[in-house]
PDB file of N, CA and C in Angstrom:
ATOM      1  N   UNK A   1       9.046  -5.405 -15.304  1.00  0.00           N
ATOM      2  CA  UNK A   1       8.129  -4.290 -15.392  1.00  0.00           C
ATOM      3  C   UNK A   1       6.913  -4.491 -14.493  1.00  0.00           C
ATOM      4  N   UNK A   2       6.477  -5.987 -14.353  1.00  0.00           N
ATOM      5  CA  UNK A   2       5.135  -6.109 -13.521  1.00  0.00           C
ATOM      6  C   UNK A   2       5.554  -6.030 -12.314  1.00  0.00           C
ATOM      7  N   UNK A   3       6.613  -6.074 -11.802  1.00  0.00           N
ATOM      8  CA  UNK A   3       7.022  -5.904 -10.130  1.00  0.00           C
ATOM      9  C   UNK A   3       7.455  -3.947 -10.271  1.00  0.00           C
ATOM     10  N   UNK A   4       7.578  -3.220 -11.096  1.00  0.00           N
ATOM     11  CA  UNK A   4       7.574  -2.150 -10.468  1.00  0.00           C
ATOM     12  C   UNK A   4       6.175  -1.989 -10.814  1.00  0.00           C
ATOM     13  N   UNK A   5       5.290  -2.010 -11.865  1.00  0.00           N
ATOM     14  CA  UNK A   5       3.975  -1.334 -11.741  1.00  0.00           C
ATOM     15  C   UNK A   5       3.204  -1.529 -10.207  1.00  0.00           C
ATOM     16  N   UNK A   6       3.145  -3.345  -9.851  1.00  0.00           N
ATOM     17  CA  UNK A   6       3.025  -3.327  -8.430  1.00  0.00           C
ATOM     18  C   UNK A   6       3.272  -3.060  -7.483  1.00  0.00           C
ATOM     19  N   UNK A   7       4.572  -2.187  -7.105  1.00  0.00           N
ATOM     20  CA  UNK A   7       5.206  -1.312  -6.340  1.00  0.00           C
ATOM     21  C   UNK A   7       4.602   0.123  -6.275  1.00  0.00           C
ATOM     22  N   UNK A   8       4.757   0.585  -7.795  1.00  0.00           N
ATOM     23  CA  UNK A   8       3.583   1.949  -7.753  1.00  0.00           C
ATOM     24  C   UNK A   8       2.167   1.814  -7.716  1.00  0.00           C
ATOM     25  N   UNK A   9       1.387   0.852  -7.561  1.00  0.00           N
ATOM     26  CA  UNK A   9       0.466   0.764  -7.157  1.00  0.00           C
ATOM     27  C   UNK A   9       0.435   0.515  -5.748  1.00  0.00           C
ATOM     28  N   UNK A  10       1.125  -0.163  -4.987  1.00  0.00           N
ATOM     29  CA  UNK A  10       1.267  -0.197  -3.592  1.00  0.00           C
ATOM     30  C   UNK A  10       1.701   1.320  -2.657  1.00  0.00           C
ATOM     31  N   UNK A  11       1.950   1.991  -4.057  1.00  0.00           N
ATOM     32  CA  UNK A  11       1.866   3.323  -3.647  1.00  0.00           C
ATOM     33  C   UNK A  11       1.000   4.372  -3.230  1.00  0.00           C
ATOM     34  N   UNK A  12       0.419   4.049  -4.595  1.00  0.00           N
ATOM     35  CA  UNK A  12      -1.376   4.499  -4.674  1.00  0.00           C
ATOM     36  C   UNK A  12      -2.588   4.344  -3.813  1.00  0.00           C
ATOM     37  N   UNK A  13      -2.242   2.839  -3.555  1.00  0.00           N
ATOM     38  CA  UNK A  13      -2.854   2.543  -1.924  1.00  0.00           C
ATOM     39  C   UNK A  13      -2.454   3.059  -0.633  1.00  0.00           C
ATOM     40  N   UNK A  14      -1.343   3.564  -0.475  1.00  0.00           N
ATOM     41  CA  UNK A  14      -1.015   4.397   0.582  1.00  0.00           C
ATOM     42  C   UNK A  14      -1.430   5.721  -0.112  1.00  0.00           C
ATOM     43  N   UNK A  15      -1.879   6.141  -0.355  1.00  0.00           N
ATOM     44  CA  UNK A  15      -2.246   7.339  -0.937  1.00  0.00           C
ATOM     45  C   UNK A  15      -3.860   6.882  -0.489  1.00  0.00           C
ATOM     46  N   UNK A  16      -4.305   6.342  -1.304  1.00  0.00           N
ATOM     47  CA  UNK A  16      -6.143   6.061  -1.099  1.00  0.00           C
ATOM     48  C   UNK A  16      -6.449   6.202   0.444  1.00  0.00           C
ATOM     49  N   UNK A  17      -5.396   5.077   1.884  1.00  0.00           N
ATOM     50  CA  UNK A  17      -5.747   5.393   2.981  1.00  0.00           C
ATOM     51  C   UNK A  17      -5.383   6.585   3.665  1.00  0.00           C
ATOM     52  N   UNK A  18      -4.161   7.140   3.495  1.00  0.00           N
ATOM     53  CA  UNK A  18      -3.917   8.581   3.726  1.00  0.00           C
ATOM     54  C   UNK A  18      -5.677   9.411   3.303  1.00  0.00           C
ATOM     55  N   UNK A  19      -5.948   9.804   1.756  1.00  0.00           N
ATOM     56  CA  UNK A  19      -6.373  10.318   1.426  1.00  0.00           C
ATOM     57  C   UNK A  19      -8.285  10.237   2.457  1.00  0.00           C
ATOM     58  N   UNK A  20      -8.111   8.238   2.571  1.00  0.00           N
ATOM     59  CA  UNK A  20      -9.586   8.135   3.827  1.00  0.00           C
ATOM     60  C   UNK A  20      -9.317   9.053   5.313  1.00  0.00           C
ATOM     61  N   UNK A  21      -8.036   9.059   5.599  1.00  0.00           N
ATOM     62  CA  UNK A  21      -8.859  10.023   6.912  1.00  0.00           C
ATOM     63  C   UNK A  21      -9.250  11.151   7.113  1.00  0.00           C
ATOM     64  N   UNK A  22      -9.345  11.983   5.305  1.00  0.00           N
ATOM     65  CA  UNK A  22      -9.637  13.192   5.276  1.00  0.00           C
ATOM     66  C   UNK A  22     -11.276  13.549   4.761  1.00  0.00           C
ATOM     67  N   UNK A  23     -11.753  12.540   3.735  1.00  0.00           N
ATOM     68  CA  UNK A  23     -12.775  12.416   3.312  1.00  0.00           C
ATOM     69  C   UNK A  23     -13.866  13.144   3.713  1.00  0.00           C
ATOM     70  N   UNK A  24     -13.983  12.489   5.081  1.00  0.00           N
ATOM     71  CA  UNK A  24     -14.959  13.486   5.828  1.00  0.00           C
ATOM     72  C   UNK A  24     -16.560  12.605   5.650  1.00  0.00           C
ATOM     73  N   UNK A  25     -16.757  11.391   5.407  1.00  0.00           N
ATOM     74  CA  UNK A  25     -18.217  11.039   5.098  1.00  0.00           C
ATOM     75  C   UNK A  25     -18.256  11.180   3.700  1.00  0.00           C
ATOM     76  N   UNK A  26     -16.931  11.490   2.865  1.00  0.00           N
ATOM     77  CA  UNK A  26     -17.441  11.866   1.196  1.00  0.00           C
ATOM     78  C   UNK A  26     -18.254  13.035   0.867  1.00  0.00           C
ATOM     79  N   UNK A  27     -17.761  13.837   1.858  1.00  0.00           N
ATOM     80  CA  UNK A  27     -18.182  15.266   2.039  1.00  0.00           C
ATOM     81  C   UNK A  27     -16.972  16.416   1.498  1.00  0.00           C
ATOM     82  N   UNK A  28     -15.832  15.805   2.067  1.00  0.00           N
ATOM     83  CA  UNK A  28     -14.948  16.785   1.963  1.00  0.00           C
ATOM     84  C   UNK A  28     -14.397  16.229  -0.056  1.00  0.00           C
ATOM     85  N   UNK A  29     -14.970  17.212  -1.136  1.00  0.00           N
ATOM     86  CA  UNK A  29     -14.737  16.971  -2.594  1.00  0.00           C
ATOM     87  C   UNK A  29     -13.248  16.526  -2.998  1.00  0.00           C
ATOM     88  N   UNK A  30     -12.243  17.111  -2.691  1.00  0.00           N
ATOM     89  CA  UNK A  30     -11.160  17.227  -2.481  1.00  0.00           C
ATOM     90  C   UNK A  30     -10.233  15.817  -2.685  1.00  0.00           C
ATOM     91  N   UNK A  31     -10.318  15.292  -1.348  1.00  0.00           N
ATOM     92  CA  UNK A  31      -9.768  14.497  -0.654  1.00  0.00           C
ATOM     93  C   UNK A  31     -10.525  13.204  -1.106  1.00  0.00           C
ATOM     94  N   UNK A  32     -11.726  13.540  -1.381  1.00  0.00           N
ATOM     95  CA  UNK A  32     -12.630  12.242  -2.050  1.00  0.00           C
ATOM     96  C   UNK A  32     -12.185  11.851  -3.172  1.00  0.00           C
ATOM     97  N   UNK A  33     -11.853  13.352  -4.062  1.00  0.00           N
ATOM     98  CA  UNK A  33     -11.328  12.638  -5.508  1.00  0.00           C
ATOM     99  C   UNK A  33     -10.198  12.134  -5.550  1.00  0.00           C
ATOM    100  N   UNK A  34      -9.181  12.458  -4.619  1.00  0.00           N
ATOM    101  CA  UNK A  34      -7.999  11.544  -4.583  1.00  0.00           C
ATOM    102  C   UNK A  34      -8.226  10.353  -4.064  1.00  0.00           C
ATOM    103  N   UNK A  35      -8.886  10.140  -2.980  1.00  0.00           N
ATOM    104  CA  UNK A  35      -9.183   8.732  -2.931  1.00  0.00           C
ATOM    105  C   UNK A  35      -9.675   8.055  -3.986  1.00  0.00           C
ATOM    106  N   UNK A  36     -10.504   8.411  -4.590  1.00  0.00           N
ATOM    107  CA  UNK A  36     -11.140   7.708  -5.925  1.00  0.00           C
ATOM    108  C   UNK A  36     -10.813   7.523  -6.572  1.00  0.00           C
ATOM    109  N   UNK A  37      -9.225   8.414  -7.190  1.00  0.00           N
ATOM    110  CA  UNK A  37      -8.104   8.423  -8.385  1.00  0.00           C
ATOM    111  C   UNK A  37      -7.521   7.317  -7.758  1.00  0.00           C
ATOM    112  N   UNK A  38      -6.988   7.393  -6.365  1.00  0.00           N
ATOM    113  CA  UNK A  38      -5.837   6.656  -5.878  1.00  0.00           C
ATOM    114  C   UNK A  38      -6.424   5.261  -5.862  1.00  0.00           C
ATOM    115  N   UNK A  39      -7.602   5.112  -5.906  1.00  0.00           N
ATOM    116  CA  UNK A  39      -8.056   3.666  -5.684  1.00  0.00           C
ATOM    117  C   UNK A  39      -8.418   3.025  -7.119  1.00  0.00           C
ATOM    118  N   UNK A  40      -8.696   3.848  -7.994  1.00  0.00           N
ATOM    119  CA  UNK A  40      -8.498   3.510  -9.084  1.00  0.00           C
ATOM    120  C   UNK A  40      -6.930   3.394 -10.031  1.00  0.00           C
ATOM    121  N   UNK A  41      -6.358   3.947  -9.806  1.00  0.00           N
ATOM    122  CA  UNK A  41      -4.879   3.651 -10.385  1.00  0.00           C
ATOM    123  C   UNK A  41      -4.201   2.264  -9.748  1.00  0.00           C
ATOM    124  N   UNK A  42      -4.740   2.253  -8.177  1.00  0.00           N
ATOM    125  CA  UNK A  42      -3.985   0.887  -7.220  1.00  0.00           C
ATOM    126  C   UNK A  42      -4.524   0.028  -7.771  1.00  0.00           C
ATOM    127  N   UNK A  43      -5.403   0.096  -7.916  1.00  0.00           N
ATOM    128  CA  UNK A  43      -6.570  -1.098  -8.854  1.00  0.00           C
ATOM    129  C   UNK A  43      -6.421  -1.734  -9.677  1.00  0.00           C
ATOM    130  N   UNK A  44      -6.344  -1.154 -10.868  1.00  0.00           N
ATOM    131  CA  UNK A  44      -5.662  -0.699 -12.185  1.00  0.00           C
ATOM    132  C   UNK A  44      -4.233  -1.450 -12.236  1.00  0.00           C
ATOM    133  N   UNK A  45      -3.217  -0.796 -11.718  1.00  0.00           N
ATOM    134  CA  UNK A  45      -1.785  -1.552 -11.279  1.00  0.00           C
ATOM    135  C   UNK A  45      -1.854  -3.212 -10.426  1.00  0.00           C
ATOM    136  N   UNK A  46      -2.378  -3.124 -10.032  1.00  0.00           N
ATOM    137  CA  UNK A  46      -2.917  -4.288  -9.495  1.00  0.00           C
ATOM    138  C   UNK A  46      -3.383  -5.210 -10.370  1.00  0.00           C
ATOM    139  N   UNK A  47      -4.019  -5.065 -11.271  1.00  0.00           N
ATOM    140  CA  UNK A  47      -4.587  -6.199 -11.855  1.00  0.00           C
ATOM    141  C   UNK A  47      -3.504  -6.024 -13.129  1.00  0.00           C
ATOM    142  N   UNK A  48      -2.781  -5.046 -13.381  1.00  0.00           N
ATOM    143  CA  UNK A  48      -1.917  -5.342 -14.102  1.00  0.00           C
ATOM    144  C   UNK A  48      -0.327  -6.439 -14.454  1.00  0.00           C
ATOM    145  N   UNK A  49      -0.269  -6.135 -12.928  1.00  0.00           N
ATOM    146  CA  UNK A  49       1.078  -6.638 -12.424  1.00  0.00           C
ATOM    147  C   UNK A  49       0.336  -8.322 -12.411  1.00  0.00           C
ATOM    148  N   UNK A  50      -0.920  -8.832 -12.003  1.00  0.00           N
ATOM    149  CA  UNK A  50      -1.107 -10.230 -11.565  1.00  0.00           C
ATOM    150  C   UNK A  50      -1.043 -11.047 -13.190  1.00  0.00           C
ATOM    151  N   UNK A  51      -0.961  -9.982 -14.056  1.00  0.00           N
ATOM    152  CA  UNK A  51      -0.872 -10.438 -15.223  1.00  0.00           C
ATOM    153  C   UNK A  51       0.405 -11.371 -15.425  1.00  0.00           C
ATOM    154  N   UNK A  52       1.204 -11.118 -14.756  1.00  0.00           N
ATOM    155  CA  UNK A  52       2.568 -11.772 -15.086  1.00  0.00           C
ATOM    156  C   UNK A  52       2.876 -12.611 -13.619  1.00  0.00           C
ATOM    157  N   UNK A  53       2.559 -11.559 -12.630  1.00  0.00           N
ATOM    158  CA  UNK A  53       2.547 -12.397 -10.984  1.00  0.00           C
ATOM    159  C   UNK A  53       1.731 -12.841 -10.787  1.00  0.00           C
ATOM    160  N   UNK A  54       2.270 -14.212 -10.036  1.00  0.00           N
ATOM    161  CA  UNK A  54       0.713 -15.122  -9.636  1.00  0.00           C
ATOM    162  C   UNK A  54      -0.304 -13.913  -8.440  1.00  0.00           C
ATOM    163  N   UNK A  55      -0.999 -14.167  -8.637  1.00  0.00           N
ATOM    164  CA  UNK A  55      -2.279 -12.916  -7.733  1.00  0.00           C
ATOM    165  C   UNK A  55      -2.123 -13.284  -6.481  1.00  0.00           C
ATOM    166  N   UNK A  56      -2.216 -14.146  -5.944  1.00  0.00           N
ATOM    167  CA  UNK A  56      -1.662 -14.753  -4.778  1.00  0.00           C
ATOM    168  C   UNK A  56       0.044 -13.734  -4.095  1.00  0.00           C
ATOM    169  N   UNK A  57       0.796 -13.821  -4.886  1.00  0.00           N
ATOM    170  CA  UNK A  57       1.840 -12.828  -4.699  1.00  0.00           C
ATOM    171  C   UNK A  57       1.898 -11.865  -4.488  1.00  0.00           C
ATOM    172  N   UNK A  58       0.714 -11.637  -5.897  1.00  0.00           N
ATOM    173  CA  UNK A  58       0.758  -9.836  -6.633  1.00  0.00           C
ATOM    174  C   UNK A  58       0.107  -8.919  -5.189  1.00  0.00           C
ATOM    175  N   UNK A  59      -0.927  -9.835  -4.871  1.00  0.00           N
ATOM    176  CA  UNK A  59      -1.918  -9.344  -3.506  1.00  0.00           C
ATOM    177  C   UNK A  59      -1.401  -9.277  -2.270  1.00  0.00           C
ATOM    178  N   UNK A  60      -0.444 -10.093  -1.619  1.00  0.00           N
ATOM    179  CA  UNK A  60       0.105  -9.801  -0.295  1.00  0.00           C
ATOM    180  C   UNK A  60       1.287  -8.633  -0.610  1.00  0.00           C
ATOM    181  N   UNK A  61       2.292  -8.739  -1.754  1.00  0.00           N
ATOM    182  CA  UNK A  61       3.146  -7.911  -1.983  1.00  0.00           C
ATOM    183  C   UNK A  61       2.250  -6.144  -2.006  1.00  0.00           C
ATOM    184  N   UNK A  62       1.519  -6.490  -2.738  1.00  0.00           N
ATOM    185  CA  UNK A  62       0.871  -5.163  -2.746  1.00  0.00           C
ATOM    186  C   UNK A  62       0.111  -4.494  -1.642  1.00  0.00           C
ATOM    187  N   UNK A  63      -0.688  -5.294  -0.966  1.00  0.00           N
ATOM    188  CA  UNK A  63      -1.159  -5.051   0.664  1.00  0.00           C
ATOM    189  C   UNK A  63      -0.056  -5.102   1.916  1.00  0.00           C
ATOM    190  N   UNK A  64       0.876  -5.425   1.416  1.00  0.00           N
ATOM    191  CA  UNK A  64       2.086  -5.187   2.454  1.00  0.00           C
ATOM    192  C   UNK A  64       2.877  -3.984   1.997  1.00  0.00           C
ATOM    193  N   UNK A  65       2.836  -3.544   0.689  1.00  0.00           N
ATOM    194  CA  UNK A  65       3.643  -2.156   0.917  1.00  0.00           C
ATOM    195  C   UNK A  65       2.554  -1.263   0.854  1.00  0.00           C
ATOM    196  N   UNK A  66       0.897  -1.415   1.249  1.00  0.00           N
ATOM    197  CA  UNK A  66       0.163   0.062   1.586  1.00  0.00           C
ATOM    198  C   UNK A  66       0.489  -0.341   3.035  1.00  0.00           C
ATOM    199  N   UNK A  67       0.050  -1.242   2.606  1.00  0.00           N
ATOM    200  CA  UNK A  67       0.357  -1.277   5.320  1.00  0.00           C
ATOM    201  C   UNK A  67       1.318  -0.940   5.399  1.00  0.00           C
ATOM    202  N   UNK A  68       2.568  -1.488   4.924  1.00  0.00           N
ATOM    203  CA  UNK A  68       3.895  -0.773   5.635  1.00  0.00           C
ATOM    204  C   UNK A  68       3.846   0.786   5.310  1.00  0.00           C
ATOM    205  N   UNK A  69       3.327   1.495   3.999  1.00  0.00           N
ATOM    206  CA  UNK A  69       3.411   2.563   3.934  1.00  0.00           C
ATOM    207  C   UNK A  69       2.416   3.531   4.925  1.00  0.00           C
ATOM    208  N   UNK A  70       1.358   2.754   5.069  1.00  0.00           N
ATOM    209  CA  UNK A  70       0.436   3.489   5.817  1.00  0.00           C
ATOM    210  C   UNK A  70       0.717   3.922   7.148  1.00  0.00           C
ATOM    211  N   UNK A  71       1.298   2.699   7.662  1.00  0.00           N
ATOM    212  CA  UNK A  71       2.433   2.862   9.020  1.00  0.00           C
ATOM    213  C   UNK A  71       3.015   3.874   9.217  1.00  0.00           C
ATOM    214  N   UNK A  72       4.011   4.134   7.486  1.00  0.00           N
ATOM    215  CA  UNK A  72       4.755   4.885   8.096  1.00  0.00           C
ATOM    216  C   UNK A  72       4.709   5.870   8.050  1.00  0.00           C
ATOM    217  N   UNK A  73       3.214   6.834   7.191  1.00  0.00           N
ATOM    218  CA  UNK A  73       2.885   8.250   7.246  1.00  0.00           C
ATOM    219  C   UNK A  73       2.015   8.158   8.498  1.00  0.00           C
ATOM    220  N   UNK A  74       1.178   7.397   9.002  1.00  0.00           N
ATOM    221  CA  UNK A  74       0.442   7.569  10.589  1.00  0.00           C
ATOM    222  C   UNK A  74       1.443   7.846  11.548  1.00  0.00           C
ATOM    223  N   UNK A  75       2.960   7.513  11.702  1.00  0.00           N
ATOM    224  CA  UNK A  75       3.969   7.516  12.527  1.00  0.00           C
ATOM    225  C   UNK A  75       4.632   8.701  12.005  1.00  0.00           C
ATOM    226  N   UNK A  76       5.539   9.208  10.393  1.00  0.00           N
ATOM    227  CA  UNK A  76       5.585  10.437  10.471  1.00  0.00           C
ATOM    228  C   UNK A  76       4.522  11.409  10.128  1.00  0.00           C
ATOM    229  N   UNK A  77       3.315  11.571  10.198  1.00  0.00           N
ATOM    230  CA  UNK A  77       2.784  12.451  10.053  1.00  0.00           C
ATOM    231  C   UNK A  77       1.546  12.897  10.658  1.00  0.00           C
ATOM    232  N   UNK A  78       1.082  11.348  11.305  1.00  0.00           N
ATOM    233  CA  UNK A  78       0.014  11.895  12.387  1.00  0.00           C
ATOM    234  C   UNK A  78       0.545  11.307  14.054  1.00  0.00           C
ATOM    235  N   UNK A  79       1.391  11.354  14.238  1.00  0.00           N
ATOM    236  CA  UNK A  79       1.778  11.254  15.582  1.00  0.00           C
ATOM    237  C   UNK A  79       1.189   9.853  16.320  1.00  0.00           C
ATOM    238  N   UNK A  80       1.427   8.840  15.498  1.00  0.00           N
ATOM    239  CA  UNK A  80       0.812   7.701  15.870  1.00  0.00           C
ATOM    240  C   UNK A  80       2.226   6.592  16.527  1.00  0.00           C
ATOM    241  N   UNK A  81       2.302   5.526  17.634  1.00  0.00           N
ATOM    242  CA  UNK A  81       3.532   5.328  18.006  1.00  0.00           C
ATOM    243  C   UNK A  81       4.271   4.643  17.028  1.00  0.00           C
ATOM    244  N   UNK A  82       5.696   4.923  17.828  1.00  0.00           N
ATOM    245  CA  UNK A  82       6.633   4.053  16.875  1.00  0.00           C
ATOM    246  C   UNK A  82       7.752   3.223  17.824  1.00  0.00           C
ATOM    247  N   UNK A  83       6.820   2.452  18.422  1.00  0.00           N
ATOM    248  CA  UNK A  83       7.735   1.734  19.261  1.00  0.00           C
ATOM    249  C   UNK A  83       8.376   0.243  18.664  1.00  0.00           C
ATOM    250  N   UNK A  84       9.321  -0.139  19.885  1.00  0.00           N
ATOM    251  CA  UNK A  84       9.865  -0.750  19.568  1.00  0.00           C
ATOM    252  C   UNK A  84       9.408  -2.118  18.884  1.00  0.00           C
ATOM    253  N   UNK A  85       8.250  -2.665  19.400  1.00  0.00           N
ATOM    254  CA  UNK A  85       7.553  -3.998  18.902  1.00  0.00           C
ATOM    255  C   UNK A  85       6.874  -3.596  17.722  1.00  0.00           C
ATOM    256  N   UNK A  86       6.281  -2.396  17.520  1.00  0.00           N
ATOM    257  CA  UNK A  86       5.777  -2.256  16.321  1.00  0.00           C
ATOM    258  C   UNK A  86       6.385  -1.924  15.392  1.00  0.00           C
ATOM    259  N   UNK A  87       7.595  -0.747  15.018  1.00  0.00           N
ATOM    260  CA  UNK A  87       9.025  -1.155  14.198  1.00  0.00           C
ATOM    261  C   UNK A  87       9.616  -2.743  14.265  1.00  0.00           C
ATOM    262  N   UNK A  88       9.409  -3.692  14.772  1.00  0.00           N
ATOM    263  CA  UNK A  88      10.016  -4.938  14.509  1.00  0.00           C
ATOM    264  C   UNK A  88       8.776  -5.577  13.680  1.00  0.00           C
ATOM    265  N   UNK A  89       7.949  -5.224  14.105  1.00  0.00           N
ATOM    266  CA  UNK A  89       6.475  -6.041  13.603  1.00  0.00           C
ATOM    267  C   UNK A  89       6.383  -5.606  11.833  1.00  0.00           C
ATOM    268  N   UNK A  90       6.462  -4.176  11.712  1.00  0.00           N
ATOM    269  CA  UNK A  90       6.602  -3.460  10.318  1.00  0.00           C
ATOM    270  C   UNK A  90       7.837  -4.177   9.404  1.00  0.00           C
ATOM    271  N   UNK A  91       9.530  -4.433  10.273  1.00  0.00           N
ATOM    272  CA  UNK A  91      10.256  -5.265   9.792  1.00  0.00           C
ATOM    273  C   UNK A  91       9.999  -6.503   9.204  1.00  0.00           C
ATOM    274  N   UNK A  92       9.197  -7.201  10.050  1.00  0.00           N
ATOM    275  CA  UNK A  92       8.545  -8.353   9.781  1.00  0.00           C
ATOM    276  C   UNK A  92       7.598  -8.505   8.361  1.00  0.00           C
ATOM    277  N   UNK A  93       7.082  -7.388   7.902  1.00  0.00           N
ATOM    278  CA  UNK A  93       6.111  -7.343   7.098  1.00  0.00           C
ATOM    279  C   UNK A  93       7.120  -7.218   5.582  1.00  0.00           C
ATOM    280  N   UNK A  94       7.973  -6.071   5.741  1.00  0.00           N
ATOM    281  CA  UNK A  94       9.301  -6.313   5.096  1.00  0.00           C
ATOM    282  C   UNK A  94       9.750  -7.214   4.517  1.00  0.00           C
ATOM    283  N   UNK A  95      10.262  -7.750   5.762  1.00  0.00           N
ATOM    284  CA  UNK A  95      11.220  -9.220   5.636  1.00  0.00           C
ATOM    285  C   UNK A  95       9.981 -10.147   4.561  1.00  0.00           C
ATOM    286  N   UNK A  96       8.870 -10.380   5.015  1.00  0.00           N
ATOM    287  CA  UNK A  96       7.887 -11.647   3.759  1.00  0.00           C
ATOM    288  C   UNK A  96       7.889 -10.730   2.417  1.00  0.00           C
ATOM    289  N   UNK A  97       7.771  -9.477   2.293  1.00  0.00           N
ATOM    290  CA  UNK A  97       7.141  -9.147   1.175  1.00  0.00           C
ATOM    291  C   UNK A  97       9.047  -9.318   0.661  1.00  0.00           C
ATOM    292  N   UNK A  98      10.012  -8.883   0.603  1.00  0.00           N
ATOM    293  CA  UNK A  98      11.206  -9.175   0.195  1.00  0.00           C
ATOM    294  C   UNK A  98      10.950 -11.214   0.440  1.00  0.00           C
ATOM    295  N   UNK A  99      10.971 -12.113   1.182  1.00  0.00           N
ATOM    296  CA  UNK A  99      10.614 -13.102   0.612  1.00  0.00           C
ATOM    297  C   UNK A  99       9.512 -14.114  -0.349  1.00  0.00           C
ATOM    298  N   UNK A 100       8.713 -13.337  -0.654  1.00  0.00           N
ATOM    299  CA  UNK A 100       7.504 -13.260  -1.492  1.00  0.00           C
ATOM    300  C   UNK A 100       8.381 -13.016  -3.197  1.00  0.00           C
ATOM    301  N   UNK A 101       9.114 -11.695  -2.840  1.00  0.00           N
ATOM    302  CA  UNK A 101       9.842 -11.098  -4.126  1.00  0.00           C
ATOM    303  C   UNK A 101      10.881 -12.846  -4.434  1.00  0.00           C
ATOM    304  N   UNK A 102      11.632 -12.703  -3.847  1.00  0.00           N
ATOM    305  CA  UNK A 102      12.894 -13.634  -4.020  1.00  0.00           C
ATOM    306  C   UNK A 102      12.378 -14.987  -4.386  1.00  0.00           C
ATOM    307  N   UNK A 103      11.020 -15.608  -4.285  1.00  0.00           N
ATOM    308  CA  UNK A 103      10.720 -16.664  -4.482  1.00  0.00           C
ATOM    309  C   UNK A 103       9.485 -16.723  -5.416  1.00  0.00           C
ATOM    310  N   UNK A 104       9.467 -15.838  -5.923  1.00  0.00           N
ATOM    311  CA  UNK A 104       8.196 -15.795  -7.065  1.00  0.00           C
ATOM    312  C   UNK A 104       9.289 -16.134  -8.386  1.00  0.00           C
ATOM    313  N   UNK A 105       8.603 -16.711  -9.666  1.00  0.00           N
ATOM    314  CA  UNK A 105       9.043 -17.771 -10.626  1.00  0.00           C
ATOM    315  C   UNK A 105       8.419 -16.547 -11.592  1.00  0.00           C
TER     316      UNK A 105
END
């Protein structure tokens, strides 16, 4: 259960940075309160999951699926590249957080 709550919280964090490039200075109400929800639920899940995962784990696993996620809405959705070294580089981020999973006790 503590490895999916940390998964949906690694969700939430791709949500919180999505939700920062709209903000606007914390002007735009909107987009602020989802950041503020989203950073509070990632939060939240986060310190939930280290309950059972060492934090050390809980923290790269979880900062590797907002980066990989963040990646991959800047690439489909704001036209940011998707080349070849940086799809291997994103693989790469993959590949530890799946060895992070497989070797946590």
């Amino acid at each position: 259960m503590a490895w999916l709550l940390l998964v949906i919280g690694g969700l939430f964090e791709i949500g919180f940075t999505t939700c920062l490039r709209y903000v606007d200075g914390f002007r735009n109400i909107g987009w602020t309160a989802g950041f503020l929800a989203s950073v509070a639920c990632s939060m939240a899940l986060l310190e939930v999951a280290s309950r059972s995962i060492s934090m050390g784990t809980a923290y790269a696993v979880w900062g590797g699926i907002g980066a990989l996620g963040t990646v991959i809405v800047g690439i489909a959705w704001f036209g940011e590249p998707a080349s070849l070294p940086r799809l291997l580089l994103i693989l790469g981020v993959v590949l530890c957080i799946a060895g992070l999973k497989l070797t946590a006790h």
